[in-house]
Protein backbone atom coordinates (compact mmCIF):
# COMPACT_ATOMS: atom_id res chain seq x y z
CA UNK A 1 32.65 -154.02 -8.88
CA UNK A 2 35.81 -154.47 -10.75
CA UNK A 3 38.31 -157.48 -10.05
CA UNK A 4 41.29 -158.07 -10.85
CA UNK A 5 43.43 -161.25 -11.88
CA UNK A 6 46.23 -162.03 -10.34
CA UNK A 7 48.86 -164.22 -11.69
CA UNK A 8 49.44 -167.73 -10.21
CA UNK A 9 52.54 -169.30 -10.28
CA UNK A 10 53.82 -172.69 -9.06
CA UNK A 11 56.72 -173.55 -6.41
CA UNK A 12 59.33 -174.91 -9.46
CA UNK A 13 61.87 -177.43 -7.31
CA UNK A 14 64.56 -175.03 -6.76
CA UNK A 15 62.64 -172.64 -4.51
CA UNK A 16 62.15 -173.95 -0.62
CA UNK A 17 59.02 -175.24 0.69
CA UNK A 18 57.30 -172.61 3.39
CA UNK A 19 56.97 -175.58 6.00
CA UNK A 20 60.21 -177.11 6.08
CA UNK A 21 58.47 -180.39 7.53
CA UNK A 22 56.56 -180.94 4.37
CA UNK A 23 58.85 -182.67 1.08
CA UNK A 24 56.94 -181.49 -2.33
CA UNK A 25 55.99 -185.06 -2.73
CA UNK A 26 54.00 -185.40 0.03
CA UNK A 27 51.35 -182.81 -1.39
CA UNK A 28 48.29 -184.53 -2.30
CA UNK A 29 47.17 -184.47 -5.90
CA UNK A 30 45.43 -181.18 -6.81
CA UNK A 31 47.05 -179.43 -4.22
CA UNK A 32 50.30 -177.05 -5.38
CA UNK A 33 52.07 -174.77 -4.01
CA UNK A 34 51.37 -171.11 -5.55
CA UNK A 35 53.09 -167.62 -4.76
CA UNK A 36 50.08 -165.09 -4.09
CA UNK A 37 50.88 -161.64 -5.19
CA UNK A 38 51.64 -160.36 -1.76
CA UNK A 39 54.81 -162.85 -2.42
CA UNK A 40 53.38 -165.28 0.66
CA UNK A 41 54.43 -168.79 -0.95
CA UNK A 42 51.25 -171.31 0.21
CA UNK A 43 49.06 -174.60 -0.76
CA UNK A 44 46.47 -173.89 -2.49
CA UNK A 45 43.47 -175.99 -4.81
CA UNK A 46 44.58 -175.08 -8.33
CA UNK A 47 41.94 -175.95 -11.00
CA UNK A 48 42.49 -178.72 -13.16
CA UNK A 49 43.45 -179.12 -16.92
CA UNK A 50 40.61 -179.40 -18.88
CA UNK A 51 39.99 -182.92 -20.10
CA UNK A 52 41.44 -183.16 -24.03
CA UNK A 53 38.29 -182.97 -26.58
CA UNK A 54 37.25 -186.04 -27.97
CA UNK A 55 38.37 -186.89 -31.01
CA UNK A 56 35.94 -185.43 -34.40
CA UNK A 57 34.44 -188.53 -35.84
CA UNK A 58 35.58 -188.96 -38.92
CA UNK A 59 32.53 -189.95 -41.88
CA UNK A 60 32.86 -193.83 -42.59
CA UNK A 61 32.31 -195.17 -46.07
CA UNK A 62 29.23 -197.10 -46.41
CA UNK A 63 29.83 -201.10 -46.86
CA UNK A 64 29.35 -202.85 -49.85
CA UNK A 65 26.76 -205.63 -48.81
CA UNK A 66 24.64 -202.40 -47.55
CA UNK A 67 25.07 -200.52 -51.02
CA UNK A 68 24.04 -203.82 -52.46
CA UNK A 69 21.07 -204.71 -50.15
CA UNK A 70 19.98 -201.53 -50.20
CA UNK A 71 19.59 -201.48 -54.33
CA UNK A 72 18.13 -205.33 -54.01
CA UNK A 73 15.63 -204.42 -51.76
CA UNK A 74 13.18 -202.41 -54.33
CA UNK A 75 13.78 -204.86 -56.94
CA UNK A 76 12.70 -207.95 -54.75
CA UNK A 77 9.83 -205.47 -53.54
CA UNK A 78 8.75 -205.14 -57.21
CA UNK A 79 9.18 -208.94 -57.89
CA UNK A 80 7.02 -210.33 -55.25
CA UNK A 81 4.21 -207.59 -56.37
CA UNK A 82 4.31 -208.48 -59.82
CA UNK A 83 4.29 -212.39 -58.92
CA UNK A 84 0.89 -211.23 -56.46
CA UNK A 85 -0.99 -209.47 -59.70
CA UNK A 86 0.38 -212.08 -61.53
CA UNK A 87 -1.56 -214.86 -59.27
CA UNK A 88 -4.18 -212.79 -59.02
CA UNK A 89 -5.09 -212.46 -62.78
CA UNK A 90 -4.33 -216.42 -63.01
CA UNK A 91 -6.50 -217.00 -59.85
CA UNK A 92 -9.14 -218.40 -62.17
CA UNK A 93 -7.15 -220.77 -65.07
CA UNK A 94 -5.90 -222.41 -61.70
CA UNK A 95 -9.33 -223.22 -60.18
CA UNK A 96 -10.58 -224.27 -63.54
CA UNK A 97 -7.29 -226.83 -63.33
CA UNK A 98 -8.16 -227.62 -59.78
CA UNK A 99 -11.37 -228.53 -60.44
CA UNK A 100 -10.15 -230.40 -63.67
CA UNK A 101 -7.69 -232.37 -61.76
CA UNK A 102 -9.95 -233.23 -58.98
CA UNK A 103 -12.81 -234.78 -61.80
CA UNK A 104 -9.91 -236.76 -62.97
CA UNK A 105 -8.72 -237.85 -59.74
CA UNK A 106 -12.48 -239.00 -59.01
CA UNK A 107 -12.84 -240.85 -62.51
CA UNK A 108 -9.86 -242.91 -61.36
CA UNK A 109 -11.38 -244.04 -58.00
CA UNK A 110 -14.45 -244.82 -60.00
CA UNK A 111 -12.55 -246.93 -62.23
CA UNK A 112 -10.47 -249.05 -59.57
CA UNK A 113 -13.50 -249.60 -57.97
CA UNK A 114 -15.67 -250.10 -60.65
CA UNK A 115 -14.00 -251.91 -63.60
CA UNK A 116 -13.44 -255.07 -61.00
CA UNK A 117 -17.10 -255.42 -60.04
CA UNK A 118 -17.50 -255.33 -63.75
CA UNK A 119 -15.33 -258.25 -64.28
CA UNK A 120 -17.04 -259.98 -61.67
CA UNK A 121 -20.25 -259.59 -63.07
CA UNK A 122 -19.25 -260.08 -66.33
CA UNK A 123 -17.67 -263.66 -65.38
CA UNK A 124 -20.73 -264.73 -63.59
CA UNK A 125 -22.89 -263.89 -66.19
CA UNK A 126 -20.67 -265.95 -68.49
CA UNK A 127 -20.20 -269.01 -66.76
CA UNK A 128 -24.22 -269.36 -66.80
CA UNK A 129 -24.32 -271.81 -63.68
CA UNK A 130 -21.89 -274.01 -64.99
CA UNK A 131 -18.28 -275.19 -62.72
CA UNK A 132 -15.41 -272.85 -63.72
CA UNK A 133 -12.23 -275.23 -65.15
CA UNK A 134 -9.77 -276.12 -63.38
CA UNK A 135 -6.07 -276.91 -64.63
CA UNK A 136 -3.39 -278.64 -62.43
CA UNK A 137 0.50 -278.46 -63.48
CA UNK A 138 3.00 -280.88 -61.70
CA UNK A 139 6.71 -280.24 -62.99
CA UNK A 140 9.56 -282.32 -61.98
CA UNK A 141 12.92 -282.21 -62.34
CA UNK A 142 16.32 -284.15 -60.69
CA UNK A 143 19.29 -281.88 -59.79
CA UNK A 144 20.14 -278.84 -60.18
CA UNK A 145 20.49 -278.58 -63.87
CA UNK A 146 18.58 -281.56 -64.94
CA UNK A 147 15.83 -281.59 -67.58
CA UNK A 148 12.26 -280.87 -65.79
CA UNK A 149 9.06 -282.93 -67.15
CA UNK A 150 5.29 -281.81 -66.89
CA UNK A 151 1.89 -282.54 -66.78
CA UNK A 152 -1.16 -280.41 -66.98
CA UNK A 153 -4.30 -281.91 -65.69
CA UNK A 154 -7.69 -280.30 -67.18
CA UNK A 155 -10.80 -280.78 -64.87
């Protein structure tokens, strides 16, 4: 079946309205008046304008601070793996230190506890039953600046 187009054309001001009644601004939107090719002027449903295409994105250069994180980012990745076999091959110098440090840590509790009993023992063992001595000081001394005077008292 073949069809054929027909040319639409729209009521331009100058020409009258078919129904006198009707003022051109009072057609609703999407409705115009067309002139069929028979030459009967009517309202008809035109179609509308197709909406404009959206704008072609344009490429945007990439930022700086991603340029730059994105070239830090291997060499932090190859720090933090050479600092892990690092550690790893030092894993046993640094237990040999622990252990070091804790035998010195336990030689110095040993010693605050142990070289006072030693004194005590030692000063008991010295005395050999006898009283220890006892010495008594008095200082005196009138006003602020004046000259002080002592005794010592041995017992």
């Amino acid at each position: 079946m073949h069809e054929t187009a027909y040319e639409i054309t729209t009521l331009t001001p100058q020409q009258p309205t078919p129904n006198p009644g009707m003022l051109p601004t009072e057609i609703p939107p999407g409705v115009q008046m067309v002139t069929l090719p028979g030459g009967i002027r009517t309202l008809a449903y035109t179609p509308q304008q197709a909406p404009p295409a959206p704008p072609i994105p344009v490429a945007q250069p990439i930022p700086t601070w991603a340029k730059t994180t994105a070239l830090l980012a291997p060499t932090i990745g190859g720090g933090i793996a050479a600092t892990g076999v690092g550690l790893s091959y030092a894993a046993p110098g640094l237990i040999a230190m622990t252990d070091a440090l804790w035998a010195a840590v336990a030689l110095i509790a040993a010693a605050a506890i142990g070289v006072p009993m030693l004194l005590r023992i030692g000063r008991s063992a010295a005395g050999g039953g006898k009283g220890s001595t006892h010495i008594t000081q008095n200082i005196t001394a009138s006003g602020m600046f004046g000259k002080a005077n002592g005794t010592i008292n041995h017992r």
